[in-house]
PDB file of N, CA and C in Angstrom:
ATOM      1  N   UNK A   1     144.147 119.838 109.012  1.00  0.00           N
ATOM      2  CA  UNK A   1     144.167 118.962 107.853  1.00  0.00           C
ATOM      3  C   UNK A   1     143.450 117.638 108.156  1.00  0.00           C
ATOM      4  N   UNK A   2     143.468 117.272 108.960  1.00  0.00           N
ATOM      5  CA  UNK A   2     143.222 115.824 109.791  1.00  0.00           C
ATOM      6  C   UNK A   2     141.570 115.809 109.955  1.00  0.00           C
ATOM      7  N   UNK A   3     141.206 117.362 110.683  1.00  0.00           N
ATOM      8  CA  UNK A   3     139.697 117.461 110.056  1.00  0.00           C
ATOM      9  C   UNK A   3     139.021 117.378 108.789  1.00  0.00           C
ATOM     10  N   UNK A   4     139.785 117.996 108.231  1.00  0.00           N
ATOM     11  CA  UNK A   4     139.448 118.279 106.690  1.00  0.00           C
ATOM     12  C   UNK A   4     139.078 116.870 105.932  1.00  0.00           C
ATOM     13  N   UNK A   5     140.103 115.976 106.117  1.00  0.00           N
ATOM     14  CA  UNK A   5     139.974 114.213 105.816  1.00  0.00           C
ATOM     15  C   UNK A   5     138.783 113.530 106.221  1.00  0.00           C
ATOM     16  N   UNK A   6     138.605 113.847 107.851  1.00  0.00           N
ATOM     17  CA  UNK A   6     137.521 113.138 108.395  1.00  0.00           C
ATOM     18  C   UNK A   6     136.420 113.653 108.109  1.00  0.00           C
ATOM     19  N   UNK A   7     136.100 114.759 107.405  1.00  0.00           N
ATOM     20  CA  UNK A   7     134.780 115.415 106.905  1.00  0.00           C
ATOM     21  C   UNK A   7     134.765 114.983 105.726  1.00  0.00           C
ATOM     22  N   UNK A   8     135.975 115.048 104.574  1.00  0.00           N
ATOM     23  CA  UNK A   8     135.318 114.442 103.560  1.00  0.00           C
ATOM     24  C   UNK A   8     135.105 113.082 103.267  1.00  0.00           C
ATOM     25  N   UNK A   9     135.900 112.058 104.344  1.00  0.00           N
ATOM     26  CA  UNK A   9     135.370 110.707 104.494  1.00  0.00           C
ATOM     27  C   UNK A   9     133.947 110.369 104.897  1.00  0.00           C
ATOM     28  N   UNK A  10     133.643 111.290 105.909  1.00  0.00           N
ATOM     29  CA  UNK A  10     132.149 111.334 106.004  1.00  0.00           C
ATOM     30  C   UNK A  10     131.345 111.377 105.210  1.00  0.00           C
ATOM     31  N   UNK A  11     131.738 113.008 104.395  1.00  0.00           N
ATOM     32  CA  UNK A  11     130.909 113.273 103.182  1.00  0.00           C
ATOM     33  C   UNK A  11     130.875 112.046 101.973  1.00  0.00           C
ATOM     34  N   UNK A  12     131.643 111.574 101.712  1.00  0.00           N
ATOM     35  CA  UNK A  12     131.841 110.409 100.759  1.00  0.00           C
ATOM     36  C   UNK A  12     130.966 109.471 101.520  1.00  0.00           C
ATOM     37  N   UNK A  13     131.067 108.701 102.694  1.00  0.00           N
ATOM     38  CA  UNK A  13     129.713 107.651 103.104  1.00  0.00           C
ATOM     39  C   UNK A  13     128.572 108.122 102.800  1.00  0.00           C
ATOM     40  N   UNK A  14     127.783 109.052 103.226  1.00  0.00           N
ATOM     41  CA  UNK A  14     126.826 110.266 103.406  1.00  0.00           C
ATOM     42  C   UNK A  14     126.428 109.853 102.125  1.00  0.00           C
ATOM     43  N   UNK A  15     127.188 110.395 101.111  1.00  0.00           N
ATOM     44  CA  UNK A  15     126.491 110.509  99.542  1.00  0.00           C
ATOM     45  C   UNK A  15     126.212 108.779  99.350  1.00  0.00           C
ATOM     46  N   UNK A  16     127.502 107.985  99.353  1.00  0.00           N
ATOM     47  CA  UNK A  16     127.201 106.350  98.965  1.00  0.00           C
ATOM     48  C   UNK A  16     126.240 105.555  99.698  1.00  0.00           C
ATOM     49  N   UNK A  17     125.893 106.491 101.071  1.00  0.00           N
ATOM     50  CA  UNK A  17     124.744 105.704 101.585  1.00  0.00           C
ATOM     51  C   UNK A  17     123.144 106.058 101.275  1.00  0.00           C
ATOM     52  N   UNK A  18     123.221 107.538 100.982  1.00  0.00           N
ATOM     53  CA  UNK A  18     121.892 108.452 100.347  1.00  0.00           C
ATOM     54  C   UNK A  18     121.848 107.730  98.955  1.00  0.00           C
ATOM     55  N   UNK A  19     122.977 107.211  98.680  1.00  0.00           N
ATOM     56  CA  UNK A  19     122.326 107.021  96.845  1.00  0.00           C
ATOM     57  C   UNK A  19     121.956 105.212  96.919  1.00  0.00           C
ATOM     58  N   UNK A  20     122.319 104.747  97.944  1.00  0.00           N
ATOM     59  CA  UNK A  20     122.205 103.005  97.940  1.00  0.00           C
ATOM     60  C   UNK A  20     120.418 103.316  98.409  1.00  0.00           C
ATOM     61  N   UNK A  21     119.702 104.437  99.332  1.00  0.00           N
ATOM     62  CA  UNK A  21     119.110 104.060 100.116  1.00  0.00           C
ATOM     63  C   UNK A  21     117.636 104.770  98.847  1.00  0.00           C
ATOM     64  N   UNK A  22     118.122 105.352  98.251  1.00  0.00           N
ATOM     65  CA  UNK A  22     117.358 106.192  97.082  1.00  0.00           C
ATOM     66  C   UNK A  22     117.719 105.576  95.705  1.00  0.00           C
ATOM     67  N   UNK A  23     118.392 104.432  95.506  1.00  0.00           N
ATOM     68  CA  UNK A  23     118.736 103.724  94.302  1.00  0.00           C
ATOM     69  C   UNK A  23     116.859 102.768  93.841  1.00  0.00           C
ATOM     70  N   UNK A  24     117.082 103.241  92.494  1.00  0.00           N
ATOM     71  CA  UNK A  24     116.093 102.415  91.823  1.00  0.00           C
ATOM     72  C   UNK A  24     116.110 101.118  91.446  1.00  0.00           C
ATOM     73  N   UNK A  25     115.160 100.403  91.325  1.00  0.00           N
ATOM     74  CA  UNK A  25     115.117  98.764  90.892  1.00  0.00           C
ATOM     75  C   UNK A  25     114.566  98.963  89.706  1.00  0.00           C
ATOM     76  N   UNK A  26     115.582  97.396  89.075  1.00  0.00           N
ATOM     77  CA  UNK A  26     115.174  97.011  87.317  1.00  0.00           C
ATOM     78  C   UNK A  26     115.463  95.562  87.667  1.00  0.00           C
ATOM     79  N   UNK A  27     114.379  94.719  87.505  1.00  0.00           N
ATOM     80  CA  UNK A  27     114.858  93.253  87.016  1.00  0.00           C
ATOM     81  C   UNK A  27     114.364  92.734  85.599  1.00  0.00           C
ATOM     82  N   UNK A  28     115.023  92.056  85.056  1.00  0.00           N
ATOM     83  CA  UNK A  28     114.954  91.650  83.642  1.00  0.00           C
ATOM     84  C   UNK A  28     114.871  90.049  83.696  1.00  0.00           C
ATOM     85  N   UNK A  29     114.120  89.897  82.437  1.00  0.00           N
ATOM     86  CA  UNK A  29     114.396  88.524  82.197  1.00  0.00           C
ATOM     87  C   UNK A  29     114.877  88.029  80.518  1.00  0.00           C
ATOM     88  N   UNK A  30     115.165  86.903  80.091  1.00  0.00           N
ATOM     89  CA  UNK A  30     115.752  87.021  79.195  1.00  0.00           C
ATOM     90  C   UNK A  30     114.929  85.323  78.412  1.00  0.00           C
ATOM     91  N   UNK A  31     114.800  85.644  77.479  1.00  0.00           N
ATOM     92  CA  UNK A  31     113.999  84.479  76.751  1.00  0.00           C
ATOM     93  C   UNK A  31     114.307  84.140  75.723  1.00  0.00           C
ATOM     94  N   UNK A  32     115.411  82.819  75.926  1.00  0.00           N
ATOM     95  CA  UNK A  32     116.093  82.818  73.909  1.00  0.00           C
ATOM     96  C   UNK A  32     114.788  82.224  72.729  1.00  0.00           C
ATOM     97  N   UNK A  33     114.941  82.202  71.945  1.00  0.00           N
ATOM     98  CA  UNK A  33     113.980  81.830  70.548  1.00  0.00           C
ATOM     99  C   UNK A  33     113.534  80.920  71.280  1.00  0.00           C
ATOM    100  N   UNK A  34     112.063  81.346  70.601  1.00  0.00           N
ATOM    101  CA  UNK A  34     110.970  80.413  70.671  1.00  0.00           C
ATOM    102  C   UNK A  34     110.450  79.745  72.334  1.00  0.00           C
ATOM    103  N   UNK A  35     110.979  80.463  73.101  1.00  0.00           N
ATOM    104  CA  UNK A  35     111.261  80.526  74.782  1.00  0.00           C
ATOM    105  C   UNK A  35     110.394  81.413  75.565  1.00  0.00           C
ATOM    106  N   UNK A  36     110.086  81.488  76.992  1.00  0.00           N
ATOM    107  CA  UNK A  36     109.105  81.600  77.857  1.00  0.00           C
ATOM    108  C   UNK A  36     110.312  81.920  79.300  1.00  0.00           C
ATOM    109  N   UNK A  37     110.700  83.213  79.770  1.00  0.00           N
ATOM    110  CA  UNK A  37     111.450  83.030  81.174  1.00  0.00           C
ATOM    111  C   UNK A  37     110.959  84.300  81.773  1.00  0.00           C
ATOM    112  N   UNK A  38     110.904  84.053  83.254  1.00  0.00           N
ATOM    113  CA  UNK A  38     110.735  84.703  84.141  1.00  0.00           C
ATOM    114  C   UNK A  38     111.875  85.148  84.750  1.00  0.00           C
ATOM    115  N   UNK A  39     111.311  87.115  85.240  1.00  0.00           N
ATOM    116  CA  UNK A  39     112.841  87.128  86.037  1.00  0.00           C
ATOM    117  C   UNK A  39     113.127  86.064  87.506  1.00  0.00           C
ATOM    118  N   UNK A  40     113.879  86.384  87.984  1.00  0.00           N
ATOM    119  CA  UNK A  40     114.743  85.396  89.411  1.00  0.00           C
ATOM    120  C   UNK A  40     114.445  86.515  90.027  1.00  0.00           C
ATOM    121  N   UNK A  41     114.606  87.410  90.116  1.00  0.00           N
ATOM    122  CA  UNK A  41     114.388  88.684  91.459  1.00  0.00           C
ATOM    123  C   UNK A  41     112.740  89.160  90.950  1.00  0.00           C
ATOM    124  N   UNK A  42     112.644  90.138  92.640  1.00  0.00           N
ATOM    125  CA  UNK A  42     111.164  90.366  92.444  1.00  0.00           C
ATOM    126  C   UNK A  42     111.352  92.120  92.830  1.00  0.00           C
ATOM    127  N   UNK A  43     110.671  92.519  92.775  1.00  0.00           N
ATOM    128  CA  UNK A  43     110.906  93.987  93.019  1.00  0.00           C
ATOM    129  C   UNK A  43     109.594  94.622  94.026  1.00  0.00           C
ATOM    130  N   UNK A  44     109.645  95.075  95.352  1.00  0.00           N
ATOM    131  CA  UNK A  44     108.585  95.218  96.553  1.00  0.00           C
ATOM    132  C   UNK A  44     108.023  96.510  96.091  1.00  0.00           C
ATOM    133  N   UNK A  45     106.982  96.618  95.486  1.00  0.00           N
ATOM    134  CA  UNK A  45     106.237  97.739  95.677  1.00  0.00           C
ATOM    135  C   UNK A  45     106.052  98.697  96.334  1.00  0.00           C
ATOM    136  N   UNK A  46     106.208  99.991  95.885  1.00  0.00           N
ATOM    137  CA  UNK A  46     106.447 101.344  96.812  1.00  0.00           C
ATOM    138  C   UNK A  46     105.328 102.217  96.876  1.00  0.00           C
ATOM    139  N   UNK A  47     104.122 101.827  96.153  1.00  0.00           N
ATOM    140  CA  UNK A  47     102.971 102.572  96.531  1.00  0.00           C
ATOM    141  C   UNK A  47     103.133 104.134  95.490  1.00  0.00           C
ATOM    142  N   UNK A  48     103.929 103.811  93.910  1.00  0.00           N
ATOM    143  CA  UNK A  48     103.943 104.375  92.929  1.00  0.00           C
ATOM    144  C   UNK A  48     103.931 103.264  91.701  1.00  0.00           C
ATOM    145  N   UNK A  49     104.099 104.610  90.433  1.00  0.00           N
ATOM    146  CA  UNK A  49     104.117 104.087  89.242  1.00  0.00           C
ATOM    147  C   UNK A  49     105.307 103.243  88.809  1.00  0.00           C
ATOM    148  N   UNK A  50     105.183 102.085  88.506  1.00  0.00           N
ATOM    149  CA  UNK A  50     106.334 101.390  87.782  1.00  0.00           C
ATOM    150  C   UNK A  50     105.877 101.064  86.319  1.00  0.00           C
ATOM    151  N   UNK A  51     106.903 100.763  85.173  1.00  0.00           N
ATOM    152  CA  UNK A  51     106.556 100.234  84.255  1.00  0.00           C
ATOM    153  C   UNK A  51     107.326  98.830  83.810  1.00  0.00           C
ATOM    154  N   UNK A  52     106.269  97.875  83.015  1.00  0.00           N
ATOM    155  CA  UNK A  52     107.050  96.814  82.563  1.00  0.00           C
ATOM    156  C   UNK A  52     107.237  97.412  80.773  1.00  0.00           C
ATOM    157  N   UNK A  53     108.585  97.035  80.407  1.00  0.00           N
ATOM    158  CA  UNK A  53     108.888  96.832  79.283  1.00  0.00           C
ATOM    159  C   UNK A  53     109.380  95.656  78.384  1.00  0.00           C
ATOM    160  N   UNK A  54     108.837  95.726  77.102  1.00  0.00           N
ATOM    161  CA  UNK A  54     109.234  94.323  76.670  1.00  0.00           C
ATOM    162  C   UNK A  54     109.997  94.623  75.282  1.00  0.00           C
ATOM    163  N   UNK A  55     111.035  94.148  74.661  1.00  0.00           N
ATOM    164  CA  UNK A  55     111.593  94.499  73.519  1.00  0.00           C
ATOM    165  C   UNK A  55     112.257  92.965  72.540  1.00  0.00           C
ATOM    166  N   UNK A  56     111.743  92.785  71.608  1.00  0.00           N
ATOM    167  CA  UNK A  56     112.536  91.776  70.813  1.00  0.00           C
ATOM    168  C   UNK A  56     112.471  92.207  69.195  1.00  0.00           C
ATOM    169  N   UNK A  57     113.393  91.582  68.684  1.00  0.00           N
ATOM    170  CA  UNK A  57     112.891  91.783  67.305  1.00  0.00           C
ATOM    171  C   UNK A  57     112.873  91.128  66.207  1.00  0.00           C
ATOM    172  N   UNK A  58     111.643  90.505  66.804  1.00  0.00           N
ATOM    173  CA  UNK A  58     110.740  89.822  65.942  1.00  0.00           C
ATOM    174  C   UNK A  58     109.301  89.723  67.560  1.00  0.00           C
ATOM    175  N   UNK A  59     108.252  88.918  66.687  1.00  0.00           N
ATOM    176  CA  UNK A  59     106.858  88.542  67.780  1.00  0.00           C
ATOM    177  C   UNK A  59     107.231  88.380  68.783  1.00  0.00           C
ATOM    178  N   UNK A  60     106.766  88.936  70.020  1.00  0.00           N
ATOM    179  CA  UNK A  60     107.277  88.299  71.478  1.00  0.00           C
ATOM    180  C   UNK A  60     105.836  88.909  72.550  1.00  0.00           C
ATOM    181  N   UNK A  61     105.829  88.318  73.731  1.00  0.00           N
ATOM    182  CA  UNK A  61     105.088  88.387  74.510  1.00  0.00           C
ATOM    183  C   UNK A  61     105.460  89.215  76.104  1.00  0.00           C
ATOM    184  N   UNK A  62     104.658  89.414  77.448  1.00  0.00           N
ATOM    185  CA  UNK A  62     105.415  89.376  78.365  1.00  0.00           C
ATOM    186  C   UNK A  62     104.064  90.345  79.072  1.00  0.00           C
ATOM    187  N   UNK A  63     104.291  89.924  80.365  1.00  0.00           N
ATOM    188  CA  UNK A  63     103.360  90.666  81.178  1.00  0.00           C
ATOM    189  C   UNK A  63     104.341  90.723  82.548  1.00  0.00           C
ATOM    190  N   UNK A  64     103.589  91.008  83.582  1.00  0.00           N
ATOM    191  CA  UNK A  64     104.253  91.075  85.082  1.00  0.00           C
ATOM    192  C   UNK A  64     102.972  90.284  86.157  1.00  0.00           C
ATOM    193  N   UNK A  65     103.658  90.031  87.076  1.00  0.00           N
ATOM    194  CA  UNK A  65     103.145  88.735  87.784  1.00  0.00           C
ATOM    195  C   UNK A  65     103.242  89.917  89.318  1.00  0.00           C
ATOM    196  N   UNK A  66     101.675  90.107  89.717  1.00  0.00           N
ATOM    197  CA  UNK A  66     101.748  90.060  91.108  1.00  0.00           C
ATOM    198  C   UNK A  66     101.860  89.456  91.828  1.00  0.00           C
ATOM    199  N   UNK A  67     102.280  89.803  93.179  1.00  0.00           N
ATOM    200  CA  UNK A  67     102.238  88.670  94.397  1.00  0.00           C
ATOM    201  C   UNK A  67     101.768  89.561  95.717  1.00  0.00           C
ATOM    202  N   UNK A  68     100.816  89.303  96.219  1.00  0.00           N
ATOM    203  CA  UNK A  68     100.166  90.103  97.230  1.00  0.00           C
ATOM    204  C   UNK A  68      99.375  88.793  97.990  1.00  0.00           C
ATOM    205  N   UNK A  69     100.038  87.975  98.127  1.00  0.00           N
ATOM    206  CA  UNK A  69      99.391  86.651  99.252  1.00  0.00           C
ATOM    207  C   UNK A  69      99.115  85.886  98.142  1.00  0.00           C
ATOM    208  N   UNK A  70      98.297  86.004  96.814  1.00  0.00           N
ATOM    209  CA  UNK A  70      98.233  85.011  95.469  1.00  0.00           C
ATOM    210  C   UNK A  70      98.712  85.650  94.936  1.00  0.00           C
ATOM    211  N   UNK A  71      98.984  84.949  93.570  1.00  0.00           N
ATOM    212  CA  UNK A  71      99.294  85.742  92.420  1.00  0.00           C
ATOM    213  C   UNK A  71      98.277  85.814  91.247  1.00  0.00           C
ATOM    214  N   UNK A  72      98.704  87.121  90.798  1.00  0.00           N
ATOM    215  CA  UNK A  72      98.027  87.676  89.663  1.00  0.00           C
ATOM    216  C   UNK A  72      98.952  88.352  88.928  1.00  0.00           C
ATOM    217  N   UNK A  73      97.736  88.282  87.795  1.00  0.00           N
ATOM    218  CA  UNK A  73      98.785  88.313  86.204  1.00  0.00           C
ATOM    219  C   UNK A  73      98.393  90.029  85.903  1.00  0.00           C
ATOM    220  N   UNK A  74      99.382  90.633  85.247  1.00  0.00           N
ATOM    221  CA  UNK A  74      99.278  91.699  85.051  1.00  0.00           C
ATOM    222  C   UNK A  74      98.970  91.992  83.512  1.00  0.00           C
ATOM    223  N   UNK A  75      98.904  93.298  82.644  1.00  0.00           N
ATOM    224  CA  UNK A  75      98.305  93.605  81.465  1.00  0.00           C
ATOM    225  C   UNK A  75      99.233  92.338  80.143  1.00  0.00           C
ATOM    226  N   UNK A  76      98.648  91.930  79.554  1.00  0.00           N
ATOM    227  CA  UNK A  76      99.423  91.507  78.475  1.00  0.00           C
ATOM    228  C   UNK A  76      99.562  91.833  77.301  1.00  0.00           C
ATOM    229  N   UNK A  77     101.314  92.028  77.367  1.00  0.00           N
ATOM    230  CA  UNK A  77     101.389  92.964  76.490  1.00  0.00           C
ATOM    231  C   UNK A  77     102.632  92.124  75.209  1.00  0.00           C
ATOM    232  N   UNK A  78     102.537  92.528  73.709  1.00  0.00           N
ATOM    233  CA  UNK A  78     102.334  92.086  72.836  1.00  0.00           C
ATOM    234  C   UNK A  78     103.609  92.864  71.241  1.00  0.00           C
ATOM    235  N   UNK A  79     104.707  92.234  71.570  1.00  0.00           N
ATOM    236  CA  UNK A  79     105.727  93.044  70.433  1.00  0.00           C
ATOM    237  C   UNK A  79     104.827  92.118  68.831  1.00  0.00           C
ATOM    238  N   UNK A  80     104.988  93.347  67.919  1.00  0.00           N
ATOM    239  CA  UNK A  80     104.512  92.598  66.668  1.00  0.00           C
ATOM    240  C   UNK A  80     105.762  92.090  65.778  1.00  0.00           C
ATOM    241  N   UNK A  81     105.242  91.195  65.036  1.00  0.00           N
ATOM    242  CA  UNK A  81     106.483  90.329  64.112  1.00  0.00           C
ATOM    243  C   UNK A  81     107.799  91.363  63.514  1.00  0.00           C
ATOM    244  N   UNK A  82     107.254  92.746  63.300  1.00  0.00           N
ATOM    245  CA  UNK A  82     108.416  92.604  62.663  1.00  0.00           C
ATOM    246  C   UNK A  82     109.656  93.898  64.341  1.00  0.00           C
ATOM    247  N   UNK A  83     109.500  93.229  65.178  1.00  0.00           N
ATOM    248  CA  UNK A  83     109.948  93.657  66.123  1.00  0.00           C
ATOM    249  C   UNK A  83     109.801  95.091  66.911  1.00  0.00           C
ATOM    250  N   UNK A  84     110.352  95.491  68.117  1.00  0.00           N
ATOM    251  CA  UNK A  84     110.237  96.884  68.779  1.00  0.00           C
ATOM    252  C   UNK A  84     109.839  96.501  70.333  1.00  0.00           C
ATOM    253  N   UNK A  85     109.831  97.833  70.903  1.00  0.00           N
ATOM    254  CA  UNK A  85     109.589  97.908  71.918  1.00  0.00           C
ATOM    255  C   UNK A  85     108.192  98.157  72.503  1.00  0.00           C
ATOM    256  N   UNK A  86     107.400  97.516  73.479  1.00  0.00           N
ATOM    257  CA  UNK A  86     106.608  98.002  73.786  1.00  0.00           C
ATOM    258  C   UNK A  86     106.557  98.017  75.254  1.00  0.00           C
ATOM    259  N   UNK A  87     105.835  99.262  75.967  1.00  0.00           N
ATOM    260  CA  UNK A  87     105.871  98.917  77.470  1.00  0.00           C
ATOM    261  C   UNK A  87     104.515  99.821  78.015  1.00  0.00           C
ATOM    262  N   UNK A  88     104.299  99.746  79.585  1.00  0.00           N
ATOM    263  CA  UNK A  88     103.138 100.098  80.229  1.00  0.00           C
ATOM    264  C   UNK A  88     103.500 100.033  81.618  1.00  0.00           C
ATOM    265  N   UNK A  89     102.984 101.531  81.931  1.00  0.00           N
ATOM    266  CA  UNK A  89     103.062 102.323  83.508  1.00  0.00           C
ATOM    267  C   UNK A  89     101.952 101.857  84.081  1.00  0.00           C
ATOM    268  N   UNK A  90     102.663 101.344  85.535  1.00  0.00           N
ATOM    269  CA  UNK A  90     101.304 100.825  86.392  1.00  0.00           C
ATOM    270  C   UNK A  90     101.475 100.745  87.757  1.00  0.00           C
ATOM    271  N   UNK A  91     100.736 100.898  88.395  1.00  0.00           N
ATOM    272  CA  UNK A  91     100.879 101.164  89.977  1.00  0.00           C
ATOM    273  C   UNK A  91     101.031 100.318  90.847  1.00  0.00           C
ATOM    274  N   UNK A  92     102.449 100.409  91.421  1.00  0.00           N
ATOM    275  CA  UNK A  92     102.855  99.110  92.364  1.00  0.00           C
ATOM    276  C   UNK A  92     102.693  99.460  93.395  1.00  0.00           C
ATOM    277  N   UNK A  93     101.360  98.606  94.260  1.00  0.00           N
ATOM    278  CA  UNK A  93     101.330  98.624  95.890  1.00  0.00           C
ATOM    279  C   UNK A  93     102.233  98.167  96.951  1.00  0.00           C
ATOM    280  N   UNK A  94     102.636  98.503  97.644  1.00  0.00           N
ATOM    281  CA  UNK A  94     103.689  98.694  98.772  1.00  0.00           C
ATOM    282  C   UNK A  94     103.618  96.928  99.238  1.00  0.00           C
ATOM    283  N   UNK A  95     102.527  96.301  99.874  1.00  0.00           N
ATOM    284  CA  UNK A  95     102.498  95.510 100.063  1.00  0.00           C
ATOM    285  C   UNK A  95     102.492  94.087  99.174  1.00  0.00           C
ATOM    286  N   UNK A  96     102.628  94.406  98.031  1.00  0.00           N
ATOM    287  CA  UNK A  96     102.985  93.066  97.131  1.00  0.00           C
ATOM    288  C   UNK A  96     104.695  93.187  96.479  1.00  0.00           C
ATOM    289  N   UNK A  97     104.675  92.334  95.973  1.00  0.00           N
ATOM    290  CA  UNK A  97     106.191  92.175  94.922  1.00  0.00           C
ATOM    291  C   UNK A  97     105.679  91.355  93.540  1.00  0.00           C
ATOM    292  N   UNK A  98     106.396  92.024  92.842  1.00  0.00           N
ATOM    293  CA  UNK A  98     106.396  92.152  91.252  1.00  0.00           C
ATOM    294  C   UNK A  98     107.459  91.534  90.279  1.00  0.00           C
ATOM    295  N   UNK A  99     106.996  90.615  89.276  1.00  0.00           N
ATOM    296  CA  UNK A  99     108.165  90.041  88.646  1.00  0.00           C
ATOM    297  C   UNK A  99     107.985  90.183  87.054  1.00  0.00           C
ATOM    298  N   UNK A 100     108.262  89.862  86.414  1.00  0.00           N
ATOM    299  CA  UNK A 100     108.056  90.103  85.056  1.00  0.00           C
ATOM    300  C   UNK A 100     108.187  89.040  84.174  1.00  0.00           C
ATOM    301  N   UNK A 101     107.181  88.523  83.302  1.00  0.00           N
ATOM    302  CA  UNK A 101     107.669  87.095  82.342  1.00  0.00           C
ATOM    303  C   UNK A 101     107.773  87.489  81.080  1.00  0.00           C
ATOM    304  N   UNK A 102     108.703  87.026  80.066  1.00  0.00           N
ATOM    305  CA  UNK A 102     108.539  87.774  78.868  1.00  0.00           C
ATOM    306  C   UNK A 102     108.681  85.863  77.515  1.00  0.00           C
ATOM    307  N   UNK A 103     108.136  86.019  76.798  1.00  0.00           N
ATOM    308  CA  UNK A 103     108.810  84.822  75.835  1.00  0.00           C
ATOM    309  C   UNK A 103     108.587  85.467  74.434  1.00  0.00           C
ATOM    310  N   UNK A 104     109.364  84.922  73.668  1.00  0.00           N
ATOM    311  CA  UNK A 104     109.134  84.902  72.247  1.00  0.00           C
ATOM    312  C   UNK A 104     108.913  84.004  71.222  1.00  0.00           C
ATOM    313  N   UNK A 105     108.161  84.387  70.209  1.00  0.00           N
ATOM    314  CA  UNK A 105     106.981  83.619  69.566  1.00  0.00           C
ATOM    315  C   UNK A 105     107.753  83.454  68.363  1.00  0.00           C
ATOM    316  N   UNK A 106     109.149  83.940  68.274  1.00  0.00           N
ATOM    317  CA  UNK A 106     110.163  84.217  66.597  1.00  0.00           C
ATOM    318  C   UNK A 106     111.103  83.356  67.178  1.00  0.00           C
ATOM    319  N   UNK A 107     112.116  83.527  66.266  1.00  0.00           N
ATOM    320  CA  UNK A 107     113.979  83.016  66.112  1.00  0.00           C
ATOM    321  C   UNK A 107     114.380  84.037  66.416  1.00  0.00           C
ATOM    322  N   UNK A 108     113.563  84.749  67.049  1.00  0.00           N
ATOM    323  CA  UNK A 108     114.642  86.164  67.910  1.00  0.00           C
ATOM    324  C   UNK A 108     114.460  85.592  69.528  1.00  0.00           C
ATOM    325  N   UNK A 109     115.494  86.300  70.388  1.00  0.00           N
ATOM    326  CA  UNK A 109     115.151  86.242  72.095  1.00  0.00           C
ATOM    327  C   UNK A 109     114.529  87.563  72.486  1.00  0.00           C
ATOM    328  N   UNK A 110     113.895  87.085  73.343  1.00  0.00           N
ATOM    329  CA  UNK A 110     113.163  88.864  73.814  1.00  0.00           C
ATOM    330  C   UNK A 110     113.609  89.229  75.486  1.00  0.00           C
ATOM    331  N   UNK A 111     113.163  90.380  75.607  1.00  0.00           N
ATOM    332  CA  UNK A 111     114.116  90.892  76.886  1.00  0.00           C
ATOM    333  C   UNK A 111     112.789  91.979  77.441  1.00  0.00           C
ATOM    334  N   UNK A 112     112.322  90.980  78.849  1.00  0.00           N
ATOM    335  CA  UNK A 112     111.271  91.907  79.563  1.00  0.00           C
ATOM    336  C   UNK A 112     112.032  92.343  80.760  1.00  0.00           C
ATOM    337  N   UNK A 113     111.709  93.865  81.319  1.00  0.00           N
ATOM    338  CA  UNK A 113     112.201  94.594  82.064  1.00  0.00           C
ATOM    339  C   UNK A 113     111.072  95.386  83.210  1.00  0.00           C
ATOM    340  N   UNK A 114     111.370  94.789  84.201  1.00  0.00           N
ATOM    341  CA  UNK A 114     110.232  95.594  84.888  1.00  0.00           C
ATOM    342  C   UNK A 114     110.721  96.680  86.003  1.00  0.00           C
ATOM    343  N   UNK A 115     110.471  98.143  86.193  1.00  0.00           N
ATOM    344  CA  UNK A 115     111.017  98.844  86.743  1.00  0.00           C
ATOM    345  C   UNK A 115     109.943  99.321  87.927  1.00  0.00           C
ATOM    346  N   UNK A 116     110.636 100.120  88.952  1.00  0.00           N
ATOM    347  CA  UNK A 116     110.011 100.310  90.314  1.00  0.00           C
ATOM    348  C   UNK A 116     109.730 101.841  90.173  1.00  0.00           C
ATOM    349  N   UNK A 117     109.807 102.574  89.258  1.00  0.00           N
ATOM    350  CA  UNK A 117     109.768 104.051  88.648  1.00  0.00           C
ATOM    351  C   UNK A 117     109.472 103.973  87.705  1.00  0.00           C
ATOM    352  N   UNK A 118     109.818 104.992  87.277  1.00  0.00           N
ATOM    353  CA  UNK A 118     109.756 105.593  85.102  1.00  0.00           C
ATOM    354  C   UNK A 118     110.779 105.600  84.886  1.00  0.00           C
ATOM    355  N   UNK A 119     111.141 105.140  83.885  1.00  0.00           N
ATOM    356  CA  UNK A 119     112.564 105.712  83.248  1.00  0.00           C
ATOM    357  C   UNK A 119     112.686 106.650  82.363  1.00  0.00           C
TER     358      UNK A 119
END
């Protein structure tokens, strides 16, 4: 019985450490009316596809910000007035980190999301 415990205590680390070490990244940022914010976390490039998404509803803005020794600005991308989602898959190199800025151009807040995969 005593084995039986210590195997499935194992098995239980095993899985919580395979899923921490294979867990995906999302950082968001959040931009109330008529506002401009960047996320606070950055997300390290894995040498795949990530996408940024942007959603408000009403006009809003938002791109993603490389960092690979300078920074550079990524596609800009563009919600129309009468609101929705829009987003774009793009290839994050291993050696930079990635952030996402989003603002909105209405009396709505908008919400940019940049991911390290597809969702």
């Amino acid at each position: 019985m005593r084995k039986l415990k210590v195997f499935g205590l194992g098995l239980l680390m095993f899985t919580m450490v395979a899923g921490i070490a294979s867990a995906d990244t999302m950082v968001m940022a959040y931009a109330s009316a008529g506002k401009q914010a960047q996320s606070e976390q950055h997300i390290n490039g894995q040498n795949k596809m990530g996408r940024i998404q942007i959603n408000a509803s009403g006009s809003a803005y938002g791109y993603y910000t490389k960092h690979c020794g300078t920074a550079e600005l990524g596609e800009f991308l563009t919600v129309p007035s009468d609101g929705g989602t829009v987003s774009r898959d793009f290839y994050m190199s291993s050696n930079c980190t990635y952030s996402v800025v989003v603002g909105s151009d209405s009396s709505f807040p908008a919400v940019g999301r940049l991911y390290d995969y597809i969702p």
